[in-house]
Structures are given as C-alpha cells and as structure tokens.
N, C-alpha and C. Protein backbone atom coordinates (compact mmCIF):
# COMPACT_ATOMS: atom_id res chain seq x y z
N UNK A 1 0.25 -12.62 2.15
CA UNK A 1 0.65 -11.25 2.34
C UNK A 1 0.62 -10.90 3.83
N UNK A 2 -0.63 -11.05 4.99
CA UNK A 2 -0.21 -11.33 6.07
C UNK A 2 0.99 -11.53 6.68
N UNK A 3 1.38 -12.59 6.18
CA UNK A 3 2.51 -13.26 6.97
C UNK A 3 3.78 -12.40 6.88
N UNK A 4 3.64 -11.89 5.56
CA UNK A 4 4.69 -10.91 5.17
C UNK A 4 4.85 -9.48 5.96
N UNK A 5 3.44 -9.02 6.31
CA UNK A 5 3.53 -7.87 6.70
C UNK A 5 3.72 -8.02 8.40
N UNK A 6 3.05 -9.36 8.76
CA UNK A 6 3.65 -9.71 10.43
C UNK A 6 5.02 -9.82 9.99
N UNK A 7 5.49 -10.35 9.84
CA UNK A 7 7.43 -10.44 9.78
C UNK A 7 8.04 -9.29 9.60
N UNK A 8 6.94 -7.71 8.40
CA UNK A 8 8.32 -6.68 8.31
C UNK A 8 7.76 -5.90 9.68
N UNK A 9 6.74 -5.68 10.18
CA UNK A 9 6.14 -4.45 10.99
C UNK A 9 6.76 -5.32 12.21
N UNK A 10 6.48 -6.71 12.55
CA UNK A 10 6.76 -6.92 14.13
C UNK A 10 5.42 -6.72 15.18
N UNK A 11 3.93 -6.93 13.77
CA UNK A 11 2.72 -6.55 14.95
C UNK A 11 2.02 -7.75 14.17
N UNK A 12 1.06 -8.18 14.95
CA UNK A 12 -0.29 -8.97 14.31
C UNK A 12 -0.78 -8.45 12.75
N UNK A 13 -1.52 -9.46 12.37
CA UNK A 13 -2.02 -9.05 11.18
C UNK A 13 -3.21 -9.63 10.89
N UNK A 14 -4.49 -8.79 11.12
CA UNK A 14 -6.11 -9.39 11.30
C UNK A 14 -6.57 -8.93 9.82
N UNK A 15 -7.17 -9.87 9.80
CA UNK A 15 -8.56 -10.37 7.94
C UNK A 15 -9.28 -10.34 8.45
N UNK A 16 -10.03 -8.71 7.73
CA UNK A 16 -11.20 -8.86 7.40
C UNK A 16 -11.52 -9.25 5.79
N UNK A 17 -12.65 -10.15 6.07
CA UNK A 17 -12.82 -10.62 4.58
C UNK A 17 -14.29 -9.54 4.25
N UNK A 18 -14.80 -8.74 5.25
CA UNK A 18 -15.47 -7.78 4.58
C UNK A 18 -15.79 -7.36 3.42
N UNK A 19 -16.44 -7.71 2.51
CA UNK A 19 -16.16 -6.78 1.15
C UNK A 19 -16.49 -4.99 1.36
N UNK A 20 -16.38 -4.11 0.41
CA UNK A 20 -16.50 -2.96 0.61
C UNK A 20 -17.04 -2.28 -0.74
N UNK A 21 -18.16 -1.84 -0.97
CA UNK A 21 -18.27 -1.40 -2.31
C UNK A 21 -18.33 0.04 -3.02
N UNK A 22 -16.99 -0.28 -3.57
CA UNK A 22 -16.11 1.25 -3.62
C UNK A 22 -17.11 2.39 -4.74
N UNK A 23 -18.08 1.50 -5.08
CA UNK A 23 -18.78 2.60 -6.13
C UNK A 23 -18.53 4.25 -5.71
N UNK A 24 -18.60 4.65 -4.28
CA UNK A 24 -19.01 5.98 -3.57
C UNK A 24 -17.88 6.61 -3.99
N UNK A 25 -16.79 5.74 -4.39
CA UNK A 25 -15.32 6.69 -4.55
C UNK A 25 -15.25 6.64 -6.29
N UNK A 26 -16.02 6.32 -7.22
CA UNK A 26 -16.05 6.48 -8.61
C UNK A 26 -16.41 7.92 -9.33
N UNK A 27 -15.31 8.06 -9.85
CA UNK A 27 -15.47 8.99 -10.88
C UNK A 27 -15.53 8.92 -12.04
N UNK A 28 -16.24 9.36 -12.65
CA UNK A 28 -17.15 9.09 -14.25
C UNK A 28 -16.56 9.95 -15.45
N UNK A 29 -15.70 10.79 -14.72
CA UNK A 29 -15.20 11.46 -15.87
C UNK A 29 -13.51 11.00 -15.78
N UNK A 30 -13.10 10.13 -15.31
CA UNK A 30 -11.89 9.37 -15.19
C UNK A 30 -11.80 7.83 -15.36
N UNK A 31 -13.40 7.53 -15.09
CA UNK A 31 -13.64 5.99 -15.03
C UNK A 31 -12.61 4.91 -14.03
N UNK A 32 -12.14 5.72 -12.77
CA UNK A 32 -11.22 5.28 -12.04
C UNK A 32 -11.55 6.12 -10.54
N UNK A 33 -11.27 5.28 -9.51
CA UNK A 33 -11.48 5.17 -8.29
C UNK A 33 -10.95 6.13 -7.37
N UNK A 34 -11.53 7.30 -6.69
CA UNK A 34 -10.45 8.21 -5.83
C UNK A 34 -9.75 7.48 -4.44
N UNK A 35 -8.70 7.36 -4.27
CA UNK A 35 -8.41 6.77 -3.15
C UNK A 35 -8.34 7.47 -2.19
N UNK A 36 -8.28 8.63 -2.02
CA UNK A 36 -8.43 9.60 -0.79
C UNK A 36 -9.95 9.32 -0.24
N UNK A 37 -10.67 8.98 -0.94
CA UNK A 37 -12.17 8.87 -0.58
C UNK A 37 -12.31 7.74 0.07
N UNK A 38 -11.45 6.56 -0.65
CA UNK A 38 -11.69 5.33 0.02
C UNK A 38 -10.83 5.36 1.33
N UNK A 39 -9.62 5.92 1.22
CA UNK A 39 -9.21 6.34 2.65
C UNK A 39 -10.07 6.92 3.96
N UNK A 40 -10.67 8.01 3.28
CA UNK A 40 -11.06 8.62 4.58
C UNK A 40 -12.53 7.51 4.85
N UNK A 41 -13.04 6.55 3.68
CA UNK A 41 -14.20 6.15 4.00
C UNK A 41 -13.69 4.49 5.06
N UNK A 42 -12.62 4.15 4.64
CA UNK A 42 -11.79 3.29 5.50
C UNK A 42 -11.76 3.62 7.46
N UNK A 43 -11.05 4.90 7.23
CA UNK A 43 -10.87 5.33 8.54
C UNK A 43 -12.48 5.23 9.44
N UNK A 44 -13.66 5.82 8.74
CA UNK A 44 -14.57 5.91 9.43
C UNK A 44 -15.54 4.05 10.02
N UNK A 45 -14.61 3.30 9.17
CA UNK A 45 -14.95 1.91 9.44
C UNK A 45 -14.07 1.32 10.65
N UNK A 46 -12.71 1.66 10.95
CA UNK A 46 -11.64 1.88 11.25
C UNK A 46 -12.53 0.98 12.93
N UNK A 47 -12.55 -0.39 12.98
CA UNK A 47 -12.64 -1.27 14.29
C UNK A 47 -12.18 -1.18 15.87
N UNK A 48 -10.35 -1.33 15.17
CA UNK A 48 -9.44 -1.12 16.21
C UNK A 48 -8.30 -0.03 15.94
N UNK A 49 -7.39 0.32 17.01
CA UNK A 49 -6.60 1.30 16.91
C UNK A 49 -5.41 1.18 16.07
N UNK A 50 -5.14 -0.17 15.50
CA UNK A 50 -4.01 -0.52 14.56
C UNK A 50 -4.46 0.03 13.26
N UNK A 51 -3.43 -0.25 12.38
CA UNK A 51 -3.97 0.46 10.94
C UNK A 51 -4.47 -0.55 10.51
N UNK A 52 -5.07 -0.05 9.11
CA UNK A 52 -5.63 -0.94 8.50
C UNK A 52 -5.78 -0.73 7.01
N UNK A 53 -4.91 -1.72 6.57
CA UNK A 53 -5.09 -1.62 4.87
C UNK A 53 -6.11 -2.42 4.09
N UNK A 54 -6.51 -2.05 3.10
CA UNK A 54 -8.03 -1.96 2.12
C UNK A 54 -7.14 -2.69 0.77
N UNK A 55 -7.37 -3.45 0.58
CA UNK A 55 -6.91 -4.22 -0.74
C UNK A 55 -8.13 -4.13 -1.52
N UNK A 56 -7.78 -3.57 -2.87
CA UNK A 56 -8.73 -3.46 -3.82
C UNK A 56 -8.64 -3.78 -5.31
N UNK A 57 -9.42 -4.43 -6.14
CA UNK A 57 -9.13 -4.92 -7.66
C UNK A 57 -9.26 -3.59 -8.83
N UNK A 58 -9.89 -2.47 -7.61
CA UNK A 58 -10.00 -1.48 -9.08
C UNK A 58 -9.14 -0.39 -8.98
N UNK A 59 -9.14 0.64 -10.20
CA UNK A 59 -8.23 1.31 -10.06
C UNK A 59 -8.40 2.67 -9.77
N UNK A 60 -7.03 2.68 -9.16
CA UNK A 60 -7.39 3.61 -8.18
C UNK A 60 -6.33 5.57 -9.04
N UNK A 61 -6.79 6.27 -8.57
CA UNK A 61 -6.36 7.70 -8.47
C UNK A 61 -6.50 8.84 -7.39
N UNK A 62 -4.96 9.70 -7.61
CA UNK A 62 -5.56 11.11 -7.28
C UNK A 62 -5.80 12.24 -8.33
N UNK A 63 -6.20 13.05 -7.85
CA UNK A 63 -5.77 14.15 -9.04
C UNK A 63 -4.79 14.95 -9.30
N UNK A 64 -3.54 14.32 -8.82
CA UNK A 64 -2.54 14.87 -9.38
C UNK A 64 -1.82 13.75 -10.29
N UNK A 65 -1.81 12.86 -9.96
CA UNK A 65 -1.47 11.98 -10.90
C UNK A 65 -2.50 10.97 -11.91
N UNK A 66 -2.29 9.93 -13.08
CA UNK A 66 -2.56 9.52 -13.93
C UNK A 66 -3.15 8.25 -13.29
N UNK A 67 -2.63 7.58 -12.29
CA UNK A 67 -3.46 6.40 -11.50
C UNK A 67 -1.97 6.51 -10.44
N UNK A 68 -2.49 5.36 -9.10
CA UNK A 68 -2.22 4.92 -7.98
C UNK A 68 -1.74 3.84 -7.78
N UNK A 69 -0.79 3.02 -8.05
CA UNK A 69 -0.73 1.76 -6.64
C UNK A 69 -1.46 1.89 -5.63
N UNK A 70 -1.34 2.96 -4.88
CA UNK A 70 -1.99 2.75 -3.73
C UNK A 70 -1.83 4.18 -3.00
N UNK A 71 -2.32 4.65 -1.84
CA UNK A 71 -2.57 5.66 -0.85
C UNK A 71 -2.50 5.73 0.92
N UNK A 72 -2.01 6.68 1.35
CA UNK A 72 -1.95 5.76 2.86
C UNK A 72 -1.83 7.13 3.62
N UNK A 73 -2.51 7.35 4.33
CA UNK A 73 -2.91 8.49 5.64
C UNK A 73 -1.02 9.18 6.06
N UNK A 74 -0.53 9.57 6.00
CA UNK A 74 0.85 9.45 6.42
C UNK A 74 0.29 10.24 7.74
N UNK A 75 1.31 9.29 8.79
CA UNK A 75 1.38 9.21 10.25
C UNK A 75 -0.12 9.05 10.53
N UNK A 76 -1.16 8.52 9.72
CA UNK A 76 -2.20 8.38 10.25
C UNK A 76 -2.59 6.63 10.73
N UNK A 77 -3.89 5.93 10.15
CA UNK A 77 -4.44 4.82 10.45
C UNK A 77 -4.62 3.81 9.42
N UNK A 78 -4.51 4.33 7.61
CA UNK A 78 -5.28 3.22 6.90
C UNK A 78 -4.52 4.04 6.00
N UNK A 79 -4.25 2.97 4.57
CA UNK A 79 -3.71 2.84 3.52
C UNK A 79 -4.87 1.68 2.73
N UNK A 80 -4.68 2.04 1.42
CA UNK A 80 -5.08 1.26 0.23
C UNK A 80 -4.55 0.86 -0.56
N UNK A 81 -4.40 -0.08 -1.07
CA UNK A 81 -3.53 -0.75 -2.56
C UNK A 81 -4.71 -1.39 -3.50
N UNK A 82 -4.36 -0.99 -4.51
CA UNK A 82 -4.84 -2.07 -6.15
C UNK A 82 -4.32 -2.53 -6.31
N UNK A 83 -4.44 -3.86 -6.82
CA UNK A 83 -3.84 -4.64 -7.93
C UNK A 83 -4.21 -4.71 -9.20
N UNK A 84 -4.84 -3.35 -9.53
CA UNK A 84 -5.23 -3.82 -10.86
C UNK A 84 -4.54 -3.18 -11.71
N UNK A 85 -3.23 -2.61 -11.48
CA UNK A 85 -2.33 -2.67 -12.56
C UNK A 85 -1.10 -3.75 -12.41
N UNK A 86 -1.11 -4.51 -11.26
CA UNK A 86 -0.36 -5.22 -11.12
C UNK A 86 -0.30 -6.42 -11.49
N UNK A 87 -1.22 -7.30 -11.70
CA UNK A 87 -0.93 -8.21 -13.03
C UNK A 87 -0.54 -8.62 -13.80
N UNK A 88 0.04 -9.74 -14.15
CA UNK A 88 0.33 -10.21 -15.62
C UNK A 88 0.28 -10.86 -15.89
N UNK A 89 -0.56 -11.52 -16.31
CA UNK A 89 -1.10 -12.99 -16.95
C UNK A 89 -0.21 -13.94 -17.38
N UNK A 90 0.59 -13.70 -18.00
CA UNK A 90 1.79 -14.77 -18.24
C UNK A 90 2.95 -15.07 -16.87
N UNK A 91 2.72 -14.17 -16.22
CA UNK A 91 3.51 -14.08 -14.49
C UNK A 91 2.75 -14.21 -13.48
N UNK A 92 2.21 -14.71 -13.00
CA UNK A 92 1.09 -14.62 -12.54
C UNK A 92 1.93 -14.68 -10.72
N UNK A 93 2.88 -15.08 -10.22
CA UNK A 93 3.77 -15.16 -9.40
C UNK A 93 4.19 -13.65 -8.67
N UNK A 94 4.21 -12.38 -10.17
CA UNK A 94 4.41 -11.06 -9.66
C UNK A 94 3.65 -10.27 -8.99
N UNK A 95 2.10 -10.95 -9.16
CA UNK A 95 1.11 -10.34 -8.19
C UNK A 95 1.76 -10.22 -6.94
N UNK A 96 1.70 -11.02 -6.24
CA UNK A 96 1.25 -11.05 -5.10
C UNK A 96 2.70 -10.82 -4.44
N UNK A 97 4.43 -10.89 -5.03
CA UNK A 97 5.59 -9.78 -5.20
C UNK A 97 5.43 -8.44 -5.01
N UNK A 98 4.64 -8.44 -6.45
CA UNK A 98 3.95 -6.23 -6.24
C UNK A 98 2.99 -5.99 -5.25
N UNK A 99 1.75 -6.85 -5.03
CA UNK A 99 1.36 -6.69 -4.14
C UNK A 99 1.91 -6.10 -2.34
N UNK A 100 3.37 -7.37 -2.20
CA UNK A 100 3.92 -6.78 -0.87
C UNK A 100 4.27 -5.71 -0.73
N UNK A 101 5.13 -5.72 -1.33
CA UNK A 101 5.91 -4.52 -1.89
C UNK A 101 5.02 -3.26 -1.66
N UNK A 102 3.82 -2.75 -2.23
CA UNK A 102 3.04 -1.86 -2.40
C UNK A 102 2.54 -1.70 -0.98
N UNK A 103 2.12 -3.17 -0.47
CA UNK A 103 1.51 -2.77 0.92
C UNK A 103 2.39 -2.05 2.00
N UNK A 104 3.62 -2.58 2.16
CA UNK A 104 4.93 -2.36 3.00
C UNK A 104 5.04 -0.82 2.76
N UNK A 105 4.69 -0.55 1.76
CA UNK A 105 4.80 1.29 1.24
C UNK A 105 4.04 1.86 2.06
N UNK A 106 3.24 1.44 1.56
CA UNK A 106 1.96 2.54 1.98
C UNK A 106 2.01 2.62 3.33
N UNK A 107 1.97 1.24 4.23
CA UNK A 107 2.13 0.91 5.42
C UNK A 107 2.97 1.98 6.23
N UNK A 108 4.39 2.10 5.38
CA UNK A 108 5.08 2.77 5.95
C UNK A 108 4.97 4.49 6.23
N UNK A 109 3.99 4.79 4.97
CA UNK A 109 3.81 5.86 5.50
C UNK A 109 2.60 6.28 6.60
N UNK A 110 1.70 4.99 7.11
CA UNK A 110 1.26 5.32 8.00
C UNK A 110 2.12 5.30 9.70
N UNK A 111 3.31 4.93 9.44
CA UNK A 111 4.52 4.64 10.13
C UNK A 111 4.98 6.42 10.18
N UNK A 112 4.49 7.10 9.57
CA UNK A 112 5.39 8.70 8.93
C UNK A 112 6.77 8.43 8.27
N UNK A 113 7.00 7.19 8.01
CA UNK A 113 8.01 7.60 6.45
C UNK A 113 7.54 8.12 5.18
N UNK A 114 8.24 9.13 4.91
CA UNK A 114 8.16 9.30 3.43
C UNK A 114 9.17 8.76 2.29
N UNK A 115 8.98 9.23 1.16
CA UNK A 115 9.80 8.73 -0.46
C UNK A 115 11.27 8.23 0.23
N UNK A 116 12.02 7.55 0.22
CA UNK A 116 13.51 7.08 0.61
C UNK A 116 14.24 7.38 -0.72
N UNK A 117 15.23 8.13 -0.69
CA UNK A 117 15.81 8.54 -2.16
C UNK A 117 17.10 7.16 -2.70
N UNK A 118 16.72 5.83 -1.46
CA UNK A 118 17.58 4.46 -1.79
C UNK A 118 16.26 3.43 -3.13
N UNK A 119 17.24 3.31 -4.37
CA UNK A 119 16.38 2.79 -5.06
C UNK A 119 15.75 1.70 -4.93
N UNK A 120 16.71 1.15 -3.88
CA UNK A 120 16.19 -0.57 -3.55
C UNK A 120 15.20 -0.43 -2.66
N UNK A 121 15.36 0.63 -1.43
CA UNK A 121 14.36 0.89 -0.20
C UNK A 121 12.72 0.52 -1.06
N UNK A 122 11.99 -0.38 -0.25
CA UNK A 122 10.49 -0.41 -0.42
C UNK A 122 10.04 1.18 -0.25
N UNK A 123 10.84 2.18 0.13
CA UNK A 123 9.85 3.57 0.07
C UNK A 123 10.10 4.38 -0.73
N UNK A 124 11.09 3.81 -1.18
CA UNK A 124 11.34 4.33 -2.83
C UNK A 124 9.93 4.69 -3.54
N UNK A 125 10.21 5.94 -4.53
CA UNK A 125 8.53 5.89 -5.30
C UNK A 125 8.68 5.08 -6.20
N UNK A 126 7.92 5.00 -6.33
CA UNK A 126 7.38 3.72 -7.74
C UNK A 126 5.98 4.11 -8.34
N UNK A 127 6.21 4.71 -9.81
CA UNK A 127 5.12 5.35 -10.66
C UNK A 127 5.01 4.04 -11.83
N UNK A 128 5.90 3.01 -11.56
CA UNK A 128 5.64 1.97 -12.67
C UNK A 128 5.86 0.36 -12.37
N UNK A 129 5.33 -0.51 -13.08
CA UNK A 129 5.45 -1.73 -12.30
C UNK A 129 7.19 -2.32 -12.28
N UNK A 130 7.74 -1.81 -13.53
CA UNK A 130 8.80 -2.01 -13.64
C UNK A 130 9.90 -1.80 -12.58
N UNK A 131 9.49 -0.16 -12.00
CA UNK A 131 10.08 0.57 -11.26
C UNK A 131 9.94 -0.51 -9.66
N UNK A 132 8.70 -1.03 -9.74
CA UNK A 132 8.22 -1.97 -8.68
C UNK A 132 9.19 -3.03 -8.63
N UNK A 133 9.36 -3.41 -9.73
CA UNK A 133 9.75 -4.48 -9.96
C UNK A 133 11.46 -4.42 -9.52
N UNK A 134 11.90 -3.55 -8.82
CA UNK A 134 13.50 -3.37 -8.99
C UNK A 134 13.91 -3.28 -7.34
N UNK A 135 12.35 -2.64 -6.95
CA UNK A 135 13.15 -2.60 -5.46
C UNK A 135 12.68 -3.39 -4.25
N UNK A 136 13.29 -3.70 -3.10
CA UNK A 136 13.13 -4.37 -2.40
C UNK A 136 11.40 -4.77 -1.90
N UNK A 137 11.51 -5.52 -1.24
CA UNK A 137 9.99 -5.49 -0.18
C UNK A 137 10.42 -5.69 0.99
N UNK A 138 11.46 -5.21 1.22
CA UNK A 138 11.55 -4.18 2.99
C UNK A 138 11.98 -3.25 2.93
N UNK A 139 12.30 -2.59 4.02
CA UNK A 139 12.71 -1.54 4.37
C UNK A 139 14.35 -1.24 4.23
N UNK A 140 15.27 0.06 3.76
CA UNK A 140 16.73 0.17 4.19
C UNK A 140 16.72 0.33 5.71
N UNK A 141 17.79 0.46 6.00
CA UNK A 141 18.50 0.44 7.35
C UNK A 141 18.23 1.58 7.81
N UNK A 142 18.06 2.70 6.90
CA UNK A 142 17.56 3.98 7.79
C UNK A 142 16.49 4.34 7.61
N UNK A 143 15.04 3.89 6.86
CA UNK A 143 14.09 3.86 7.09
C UNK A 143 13.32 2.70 8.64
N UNK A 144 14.17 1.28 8.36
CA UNK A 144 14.36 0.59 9.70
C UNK A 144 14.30 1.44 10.59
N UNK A 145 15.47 2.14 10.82
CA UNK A 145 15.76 3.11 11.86
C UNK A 145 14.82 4.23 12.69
N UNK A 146 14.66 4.40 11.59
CA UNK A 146 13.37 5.74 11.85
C UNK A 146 11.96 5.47 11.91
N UNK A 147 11.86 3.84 11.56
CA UNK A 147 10.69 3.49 12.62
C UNK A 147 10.77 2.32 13.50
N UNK A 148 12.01 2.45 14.58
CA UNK A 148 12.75 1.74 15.79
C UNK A 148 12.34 0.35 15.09
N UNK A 149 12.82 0.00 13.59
CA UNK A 149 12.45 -1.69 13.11
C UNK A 149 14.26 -2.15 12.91
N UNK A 150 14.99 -1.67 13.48
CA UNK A 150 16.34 -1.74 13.07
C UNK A 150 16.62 -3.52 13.23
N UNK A 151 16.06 -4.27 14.43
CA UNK A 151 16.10 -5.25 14.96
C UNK A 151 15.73 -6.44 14.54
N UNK A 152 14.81 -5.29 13.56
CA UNK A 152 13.76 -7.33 13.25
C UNK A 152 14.57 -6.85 11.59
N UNK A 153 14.30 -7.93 11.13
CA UNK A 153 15.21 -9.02 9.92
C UNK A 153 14.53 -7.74 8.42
C-alpha cells in the first residue's frame, strides 16, 4: 500500500509499525470505534509535518452514520481507515484493492478535496464495499487538478 500511495501523492511514504490501542475511542453502546477520536488522538502523536494515516482492524464510526471506511481531517494532517468491513474470505486479493482505494480517499481529503460527483473518481463516496468496488484507486483529472497532481500518472 506504500508503494501505492508514493506513486498517487508524488511524496515519501514512512511505517510506523507502532501499534496504537484504540480502546480510548470505544463506545459501548455501539460496540464500534469513534474515528474522530482516533483522529484527533492521531494528530496529537503526529511526529512530522506530513500526514499521516492510522490503519486499523476495528470498526470504525461517526454519529451520523451506521459505520466508516474511514475518516480524514479535511485540509488537515491525519486520516484513518478499517479494514474490517473490507474483507472477504473467499477474495482475499480485495483487501488490500479496498484498502487503497479507501486510503487515497481519505488522503485526499487531507489534500482539501471533497465527494467528486465522477463515479469512477477514488473521491467518489462510497457507503458500501460494492460501491468500493466500482471505482477507481486514483484520482479524475479534475480532482488531479485541484491538487496540482495533473502530471504524475
């Protein structure tokens, strides 16, 4: 996934293998993970001045919606993704597909893109894996655009 996200952004891409233990962001009357919490608890870990995304196995929510892919500061520093609806045991290949895909999102809105109303665009919303499953893992030409990535591939 690295490699993927050096090739769409055009910047380095540093591992931390840190673990992080999201208990602090659990809610008991949802039995699911707030990601705004793990966001802002991200940022305050926050090393260097690049962003930094939080890959996580549990699942995540806000309270406006039913669960998350994922969450991301828009125009800020740090984004989060789950994979724990992304799975499928008999596919086991689509992980780490949905996985990009999801990161490149979120990513982007720490870039200040928002929703792209192109279905293929990676900033397309996506409330389902299916929906995941349809659109690109890059960027359109005018999301490119609007974050000066017109150049790279």
């Amino acid at each position: 996934m690295a490699a993927h996200l050096e090739h769409i952004f055009g910047l380095p891409c540093l591992i931390d293998e840190n673990r992080l233990d999201p208990t602090f962001a659990f809610n008991t009357g949802r039995n699911q993970y707030y990601a705004t919490q793990m966001l802002q608890h991200l940022f305050t870990l926050r090393q260097w001045p690049g962003r930094v995304l939080g890959v996580t196995p549990v699942d995540l929510f806000v309270p406006v919606l039913t669960f998350v892919f994922g969450e991301a500061q828009l125009e800020g520093h740090c984004a989060v993704v789950s994979h724990f609806r992304l799975a499928e045991p008999d596919r086991p290949e689509l992980l780490l597909e949905r996985l990009k895909k999801e990161a490149v999102h979120e990513l982007g809105h720490t870039f200040g893109l928002r929703h792209c109303h192109r279905w293929e665009c990676v900033m397309s919303s996506s409330h389902s894996v299916e929906r995941l499953d349809v659109k690109s893992a890059s960027f359109c030409a005018e999301c490119k655009q609007a974050m000066n990535l017109s150049s790279k591939p």
